[in-house]
Protein backbone atom coordinates (compact mmCIF):
# COMPACT_ATOMS: atom_id res chain seq x y z
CA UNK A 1 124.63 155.06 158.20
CA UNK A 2 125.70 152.68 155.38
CA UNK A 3 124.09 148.97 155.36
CA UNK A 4 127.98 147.68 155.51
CA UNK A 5 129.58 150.59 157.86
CA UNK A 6 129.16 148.02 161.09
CA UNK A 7 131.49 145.65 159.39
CA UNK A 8 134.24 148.18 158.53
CA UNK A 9 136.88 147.82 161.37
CA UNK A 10 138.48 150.98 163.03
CA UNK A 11 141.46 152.79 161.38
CA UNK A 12 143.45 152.21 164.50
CA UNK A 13 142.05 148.70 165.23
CA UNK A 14 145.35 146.41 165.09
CA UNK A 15 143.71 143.25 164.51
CA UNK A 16 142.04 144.60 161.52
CA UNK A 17 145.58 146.31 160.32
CA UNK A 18 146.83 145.31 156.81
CA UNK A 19 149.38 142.93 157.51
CA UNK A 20 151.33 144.68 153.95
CA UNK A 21 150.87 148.32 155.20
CA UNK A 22 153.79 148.28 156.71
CA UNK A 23 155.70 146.69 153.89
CA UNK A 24 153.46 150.15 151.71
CA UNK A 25 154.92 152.37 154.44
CA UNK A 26 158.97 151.91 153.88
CA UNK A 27 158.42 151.58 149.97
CA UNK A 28 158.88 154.16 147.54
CA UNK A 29 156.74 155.64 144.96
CA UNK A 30 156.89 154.22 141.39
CA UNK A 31 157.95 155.88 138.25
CA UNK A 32 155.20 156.47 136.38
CA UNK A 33 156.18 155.11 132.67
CA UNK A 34 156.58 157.85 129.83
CA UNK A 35 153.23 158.83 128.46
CA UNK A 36 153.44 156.90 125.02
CA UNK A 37 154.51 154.17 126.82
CA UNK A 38 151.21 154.47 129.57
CA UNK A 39 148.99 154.29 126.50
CA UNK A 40 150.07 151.59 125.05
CA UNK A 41 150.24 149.48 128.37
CA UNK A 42 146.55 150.45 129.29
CA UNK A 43 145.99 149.80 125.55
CA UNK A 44 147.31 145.93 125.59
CA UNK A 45 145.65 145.47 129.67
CA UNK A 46 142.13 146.73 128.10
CA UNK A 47 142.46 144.37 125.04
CA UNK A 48 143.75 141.35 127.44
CA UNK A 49 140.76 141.96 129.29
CA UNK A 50 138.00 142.41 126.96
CA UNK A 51 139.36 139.20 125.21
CA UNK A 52 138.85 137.52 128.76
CA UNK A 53 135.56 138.65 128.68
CA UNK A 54 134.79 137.40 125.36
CA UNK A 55 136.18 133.97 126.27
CA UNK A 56 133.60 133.50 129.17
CA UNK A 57 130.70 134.65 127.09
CA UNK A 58 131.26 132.21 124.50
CA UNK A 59 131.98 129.71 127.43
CA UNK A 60 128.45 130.56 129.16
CA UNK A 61 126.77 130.44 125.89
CA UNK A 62 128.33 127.07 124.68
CA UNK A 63 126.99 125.65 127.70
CA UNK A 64 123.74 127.53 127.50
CA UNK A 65 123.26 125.75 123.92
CA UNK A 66 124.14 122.31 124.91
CA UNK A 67 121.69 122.75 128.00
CA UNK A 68 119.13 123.77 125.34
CA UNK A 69 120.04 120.97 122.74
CA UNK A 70 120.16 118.62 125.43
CA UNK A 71 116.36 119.91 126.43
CA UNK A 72 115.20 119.24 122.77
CA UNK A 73 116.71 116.33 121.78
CA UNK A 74 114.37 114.64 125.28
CA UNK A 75 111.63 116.66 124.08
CA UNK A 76 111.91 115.07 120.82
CA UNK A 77 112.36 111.32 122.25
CA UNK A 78 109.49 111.89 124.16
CA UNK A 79 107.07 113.08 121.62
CA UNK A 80 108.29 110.55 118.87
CA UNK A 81 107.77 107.63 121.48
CA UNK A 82 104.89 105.43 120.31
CA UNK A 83 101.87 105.79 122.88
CA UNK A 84 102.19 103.40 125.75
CA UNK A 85 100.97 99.58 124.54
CA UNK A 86 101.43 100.17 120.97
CA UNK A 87 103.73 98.48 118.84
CA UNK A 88 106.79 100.67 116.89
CA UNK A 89 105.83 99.33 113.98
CA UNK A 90 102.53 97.60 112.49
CA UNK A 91 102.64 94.09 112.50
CA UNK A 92 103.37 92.43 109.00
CA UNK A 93 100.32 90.82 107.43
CA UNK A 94 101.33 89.52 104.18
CA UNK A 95 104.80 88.38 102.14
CA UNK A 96 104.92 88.24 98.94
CA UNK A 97 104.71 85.05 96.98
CA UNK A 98 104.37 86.15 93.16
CA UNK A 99 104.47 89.09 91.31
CA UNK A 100 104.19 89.82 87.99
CA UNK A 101 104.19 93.47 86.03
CA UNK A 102 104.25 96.82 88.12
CA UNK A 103 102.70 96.86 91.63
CA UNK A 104 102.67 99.88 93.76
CA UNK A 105 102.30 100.41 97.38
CA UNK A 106 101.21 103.92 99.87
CA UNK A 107 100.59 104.28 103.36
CA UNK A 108 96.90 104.38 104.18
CA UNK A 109 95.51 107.85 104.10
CA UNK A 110 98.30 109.42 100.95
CA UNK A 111 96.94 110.04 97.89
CA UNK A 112 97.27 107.52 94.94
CA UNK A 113 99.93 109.83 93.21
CA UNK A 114 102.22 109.25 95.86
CA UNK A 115 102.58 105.97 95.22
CA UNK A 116 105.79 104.05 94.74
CA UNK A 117 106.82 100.58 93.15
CA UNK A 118 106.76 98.09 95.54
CA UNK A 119 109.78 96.61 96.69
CA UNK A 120 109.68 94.92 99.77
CA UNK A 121 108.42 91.74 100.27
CA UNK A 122 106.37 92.11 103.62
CA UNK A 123 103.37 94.07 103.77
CA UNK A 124 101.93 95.40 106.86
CA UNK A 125 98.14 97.20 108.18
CA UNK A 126 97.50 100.66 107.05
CA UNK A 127 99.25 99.68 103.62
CA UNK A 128 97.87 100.08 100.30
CA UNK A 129 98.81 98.00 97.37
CA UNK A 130 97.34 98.35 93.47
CA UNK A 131 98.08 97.06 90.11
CA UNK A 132 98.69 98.13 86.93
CA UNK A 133 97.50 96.59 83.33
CA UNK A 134 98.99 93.47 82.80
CA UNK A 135 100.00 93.03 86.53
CA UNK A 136 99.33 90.53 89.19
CA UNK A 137 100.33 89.87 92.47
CA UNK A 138 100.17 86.79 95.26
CA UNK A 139 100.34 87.16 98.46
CA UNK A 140 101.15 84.39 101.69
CA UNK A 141 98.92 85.84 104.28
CA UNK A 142 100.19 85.41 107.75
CA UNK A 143 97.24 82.80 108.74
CA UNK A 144 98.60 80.48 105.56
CA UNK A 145 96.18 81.61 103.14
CA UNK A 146 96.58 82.74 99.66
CA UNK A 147 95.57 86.05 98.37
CA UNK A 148 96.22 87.00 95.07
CA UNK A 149 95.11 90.12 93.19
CA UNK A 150 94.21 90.42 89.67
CA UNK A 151 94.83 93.34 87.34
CA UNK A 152 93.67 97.28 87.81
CA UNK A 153 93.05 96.15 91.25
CA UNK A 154 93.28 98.14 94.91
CA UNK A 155 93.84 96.23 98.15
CA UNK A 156 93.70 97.71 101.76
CA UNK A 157 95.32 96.19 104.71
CA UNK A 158 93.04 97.10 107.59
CA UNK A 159 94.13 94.90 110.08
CA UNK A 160 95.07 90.63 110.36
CA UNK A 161 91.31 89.94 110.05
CA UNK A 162 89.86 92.88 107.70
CA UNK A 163 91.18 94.09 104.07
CA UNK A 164 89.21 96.13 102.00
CA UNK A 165 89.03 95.91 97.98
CA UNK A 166 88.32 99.41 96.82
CA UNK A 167 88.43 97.90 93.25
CA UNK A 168 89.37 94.60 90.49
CA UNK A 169 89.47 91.42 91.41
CA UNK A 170 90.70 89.08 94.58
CA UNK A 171 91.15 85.92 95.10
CA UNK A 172 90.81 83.86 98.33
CA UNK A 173 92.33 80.61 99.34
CA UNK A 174 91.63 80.09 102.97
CA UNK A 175 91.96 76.54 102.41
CA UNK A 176 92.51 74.52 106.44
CA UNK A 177 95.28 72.46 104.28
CA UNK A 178 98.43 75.00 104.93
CA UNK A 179 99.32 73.57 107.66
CA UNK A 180 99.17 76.60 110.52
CA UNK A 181 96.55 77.05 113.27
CA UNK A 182 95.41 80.34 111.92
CA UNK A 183 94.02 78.53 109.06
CA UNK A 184 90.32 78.77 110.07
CA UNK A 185 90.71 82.65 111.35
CA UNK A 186 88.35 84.48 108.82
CA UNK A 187 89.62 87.09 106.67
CA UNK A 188 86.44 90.18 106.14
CA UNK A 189 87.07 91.83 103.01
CA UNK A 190 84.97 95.07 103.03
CA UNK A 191 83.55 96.33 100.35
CA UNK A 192 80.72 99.14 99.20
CA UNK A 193 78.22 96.72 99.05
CA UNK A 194 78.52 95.11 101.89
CA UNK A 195 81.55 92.81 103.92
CA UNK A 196 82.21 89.37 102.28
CA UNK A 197 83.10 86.66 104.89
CA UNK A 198 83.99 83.11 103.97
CA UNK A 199 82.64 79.82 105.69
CA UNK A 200 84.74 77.71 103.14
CA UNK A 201 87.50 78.39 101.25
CA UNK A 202 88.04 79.55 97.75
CA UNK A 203 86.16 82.29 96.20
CA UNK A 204 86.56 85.32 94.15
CA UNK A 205 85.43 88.92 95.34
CA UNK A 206 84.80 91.48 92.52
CA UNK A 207 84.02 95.20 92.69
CA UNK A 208 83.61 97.96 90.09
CA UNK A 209 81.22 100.97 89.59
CA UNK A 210 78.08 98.66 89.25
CA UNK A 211 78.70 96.63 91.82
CA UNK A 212 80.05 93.56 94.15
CA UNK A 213 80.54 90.23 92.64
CA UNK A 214 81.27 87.13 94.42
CA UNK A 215 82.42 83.99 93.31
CA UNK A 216 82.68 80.92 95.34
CA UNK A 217 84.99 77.24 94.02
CA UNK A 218 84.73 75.89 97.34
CA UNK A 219 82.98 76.39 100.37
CA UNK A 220 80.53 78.61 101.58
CA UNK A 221 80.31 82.81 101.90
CA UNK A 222 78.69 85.18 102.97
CA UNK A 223 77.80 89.27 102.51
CA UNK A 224 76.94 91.11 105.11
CA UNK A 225 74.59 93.50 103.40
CA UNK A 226 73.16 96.76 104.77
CA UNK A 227 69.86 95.19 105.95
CA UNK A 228 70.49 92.15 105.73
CA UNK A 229 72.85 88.56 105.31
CA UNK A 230 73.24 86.30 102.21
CA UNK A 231 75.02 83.39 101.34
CA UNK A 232 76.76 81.97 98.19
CA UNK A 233 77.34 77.61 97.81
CA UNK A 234 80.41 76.29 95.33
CA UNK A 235 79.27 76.94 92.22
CA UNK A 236 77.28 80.04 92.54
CA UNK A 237 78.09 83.57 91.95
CA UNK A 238 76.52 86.63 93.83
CA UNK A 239 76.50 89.74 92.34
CA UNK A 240 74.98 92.88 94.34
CA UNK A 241 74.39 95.88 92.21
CA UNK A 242 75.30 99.24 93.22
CA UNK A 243 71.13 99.92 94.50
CA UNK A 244 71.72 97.10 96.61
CA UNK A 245 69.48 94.31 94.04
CA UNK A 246 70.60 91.02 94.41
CA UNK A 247 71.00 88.14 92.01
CA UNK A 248 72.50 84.96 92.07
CA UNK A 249 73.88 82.48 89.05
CA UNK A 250 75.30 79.45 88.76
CA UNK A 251 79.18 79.00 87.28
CA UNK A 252 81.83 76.54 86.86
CA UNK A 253 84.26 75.93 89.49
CA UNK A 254 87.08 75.52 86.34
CA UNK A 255 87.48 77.36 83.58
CA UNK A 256 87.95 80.90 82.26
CA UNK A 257 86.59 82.20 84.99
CA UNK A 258 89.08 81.28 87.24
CA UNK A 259 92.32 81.62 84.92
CA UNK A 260 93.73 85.05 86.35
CA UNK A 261 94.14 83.67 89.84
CA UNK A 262 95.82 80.36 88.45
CA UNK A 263 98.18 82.18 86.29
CA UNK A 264 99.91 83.67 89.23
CA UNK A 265 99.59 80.65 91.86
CA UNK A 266 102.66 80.93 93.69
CA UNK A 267 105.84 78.66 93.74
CA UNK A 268 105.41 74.71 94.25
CA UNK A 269 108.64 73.32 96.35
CA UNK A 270 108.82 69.34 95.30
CA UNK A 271 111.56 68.54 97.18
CA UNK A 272 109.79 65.00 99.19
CA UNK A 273 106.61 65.35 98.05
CA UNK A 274 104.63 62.61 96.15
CA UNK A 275 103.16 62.84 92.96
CA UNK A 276 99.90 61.96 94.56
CA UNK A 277 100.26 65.73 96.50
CA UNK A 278 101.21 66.54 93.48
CA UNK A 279 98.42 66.03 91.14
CA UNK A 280 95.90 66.96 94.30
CA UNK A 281 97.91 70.21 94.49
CA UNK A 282 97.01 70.73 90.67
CA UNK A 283 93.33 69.69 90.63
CA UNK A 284 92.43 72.21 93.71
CA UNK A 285 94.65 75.29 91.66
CA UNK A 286 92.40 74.73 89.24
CA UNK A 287 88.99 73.38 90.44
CA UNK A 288 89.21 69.84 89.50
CA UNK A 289 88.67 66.60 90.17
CA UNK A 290 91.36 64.13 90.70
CA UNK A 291 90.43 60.76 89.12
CA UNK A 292 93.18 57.83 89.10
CA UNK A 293 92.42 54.89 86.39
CA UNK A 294 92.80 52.17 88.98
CA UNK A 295 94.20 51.22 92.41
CA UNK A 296 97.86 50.33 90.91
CA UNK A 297 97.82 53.63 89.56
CA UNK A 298 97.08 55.30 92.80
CA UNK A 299 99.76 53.16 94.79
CA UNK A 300 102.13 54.09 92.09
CA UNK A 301 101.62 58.10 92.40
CA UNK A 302 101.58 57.54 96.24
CA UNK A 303 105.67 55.77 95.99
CA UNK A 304 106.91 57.89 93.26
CA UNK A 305 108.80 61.40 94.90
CA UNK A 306 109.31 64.09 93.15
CA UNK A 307 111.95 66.81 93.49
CA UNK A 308 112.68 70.46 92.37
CA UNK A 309 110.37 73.57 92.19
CA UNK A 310 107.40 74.63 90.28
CA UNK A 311 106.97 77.41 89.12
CA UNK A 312 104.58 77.48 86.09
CA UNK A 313 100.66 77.65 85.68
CA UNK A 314 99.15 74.24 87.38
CA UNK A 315 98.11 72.29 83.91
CA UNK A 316 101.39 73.34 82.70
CA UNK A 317 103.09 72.39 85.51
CA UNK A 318 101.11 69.09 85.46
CA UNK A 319 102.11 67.82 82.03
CA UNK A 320 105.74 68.87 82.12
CA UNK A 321 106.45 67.15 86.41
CA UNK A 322 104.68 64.12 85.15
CA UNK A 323 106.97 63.43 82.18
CA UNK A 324 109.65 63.02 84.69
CA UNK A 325 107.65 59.93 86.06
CA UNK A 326 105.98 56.86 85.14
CA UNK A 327 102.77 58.26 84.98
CA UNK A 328 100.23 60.58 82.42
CA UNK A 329 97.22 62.78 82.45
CA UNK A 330 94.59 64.07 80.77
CA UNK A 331 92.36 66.96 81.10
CA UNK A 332 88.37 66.75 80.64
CA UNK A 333 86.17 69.36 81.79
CA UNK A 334 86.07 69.30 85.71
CA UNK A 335 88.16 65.94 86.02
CA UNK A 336 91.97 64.82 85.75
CA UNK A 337 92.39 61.69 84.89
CA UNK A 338 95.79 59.87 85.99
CA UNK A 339 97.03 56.51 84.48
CA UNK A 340 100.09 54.99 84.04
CA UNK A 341 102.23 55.40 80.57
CA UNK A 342 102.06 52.54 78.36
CA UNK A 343 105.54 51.81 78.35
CA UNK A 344 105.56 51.44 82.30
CA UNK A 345 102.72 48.68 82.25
């Protein structure tokens, strides 16, 4: 027996009956058409249905590829998400505050070919940064220090409290005076001697293939070595050799030394300030002393305000501001002396 044959109904059952048989019964039998004619009317059914058919394949197909697309553009969200608790981006360190001649910038981890010229102004961790000959660059770091990085030089940005100078020259102004509460955070700067950490706040670190240098104008610092911890005063410079030998010399806290980092001290806005700030601003840019002739003197930089911007080397800076004013300078060694013009007495 067949699986359906218990659900056919009876020929003769009259419930089951075709309610059009009897309509079938009284009809006629149609003409059959000619037999060109036959041909082409199968001929135009067969190619009404195939094109049907066609229709719903593309139909279950389009919906097959935007069920598909759909899949891998989720897929794709998912895997470029940033893992749970890190930020989407890496937090900017560093703005720039001076540049001159060609800097260039790569992620962390490229090789130095793929470097490009740098031409944002914020700098983040796992960034890279190097100069050319002849090229300098400042930098406000987010705590309120100054960095600023001399020639031929390679800086790392770790992380907000570690860098790492590869090679050249960099200069540190931690100085508590800037005003944010981040002042004091220490800033490591790693290096293959050891990792240089200041107690103070102006110093100089120096690498290249024989070794670390560092420089100190203010403050105290020290280098964590690989056995062991030393410390440099203002006025002294450490220098670590490549075999790990240390020696230690004493240096000016003005001069020649120090003339790189001064020549690319960032802008000076004088808008309100007095030219007491002023002249203090120029004797710590450039390791001096500020000495005033007498007390009237003093009083009289204290009420005189200032205005514009600066934006020249600090002794330059010095001579051309105070011009503007009733009072003069000279230089001498590690001191600037202020007294009044003669004309102003």
């Amino acid at each position: 027996m067949n699986h359906d044959d218990k659900f056919s109904p009876a020929p003769d059952d009259p419930v089951m009956e075709d309610p059009l048989a009897p309509l079938f019964r009284h009809a006629s039998a149609r003409l059959r058409p000619p037999p060109g004619i036959e041909g082409e009317i199968r001929a135009t059914v067969r190619n009404e249905w195939q094109q049907l058919i066609n229709r719903r394949r593309r139909q279950r197909r389009s919906v097959a590829f935007g069920l598909a697309a759909s899949i891998l553009l989720a897929v794709t969200a998912v895997l470029m998400r940033p893992p749970a608790g890190l930020p989407e981006d890496p937090p900017q360190l560093a703005r720039i505050a001076r540049q001159s001649g060609n800097i260039f910038m790569r992620r962390l981890g490229q090789p130095e070919a793929d470097s490009k010229r740098l031409a944002q102004q914020g700098l983040a961790a796992g960034q890279v940064v190097h100069t050319s000959p002849d090229a300098r660059l400042a930098l406000n770091w987010f705590t309120g220090a100054s960095l600023r990085l001399n020639e031929n030089s390679e800086l790392v940005l770790l992380s907000g409290q570690a860098i790492e100078l590869t090679r050249g020259q960099l200069y540190v102004d931690a100085g508590t005076d800037r005003g944010t509460s981040d002042a004091n955070l220490p800033i490591e700067i790693r290096t293959r001697a050891g990792v240089v950490r200041h107690l103070g706040t102006q110093y100089i670190t120096a690498v290249d293939p024989e070794g670390t240098t560092v420089t100190v104008r203010e403050g105290r610092v020290s280098v964590a070595l690989a056995q062991s911890e030393t410390f440099a005063k203002a006025g002294e410079q450490l220098r670590v050799s490549a075999q790990g030998r240390t020696e230690r010399l004493p240096v000016p806290v003005y001069g020649e030394l120090w003339r790189w980092a001064e020549s690319i001290t960032p802008a000076l806005e004088l808008d309100g300030l007095s030219a007491w700030s002023f002249v203090q601003w120029a004797g710590r840019e450039t390791g001096r002393r500020v000495v005033f002739d007498s007390d009237a003197t003093e009083s009289l930089a204290r009420e005189t305000l200032l205005r514009g911007t600066v934006d020249q080397q600090p002794l330059r800076a010095l001579g051309l501001i105070l011009q503007t004013s009733d009072l003069d300078h000279t230089t001498s060694g590690g001191e600037i002396l202020i007294r009044q013009r003669s004309e102003a007495r």
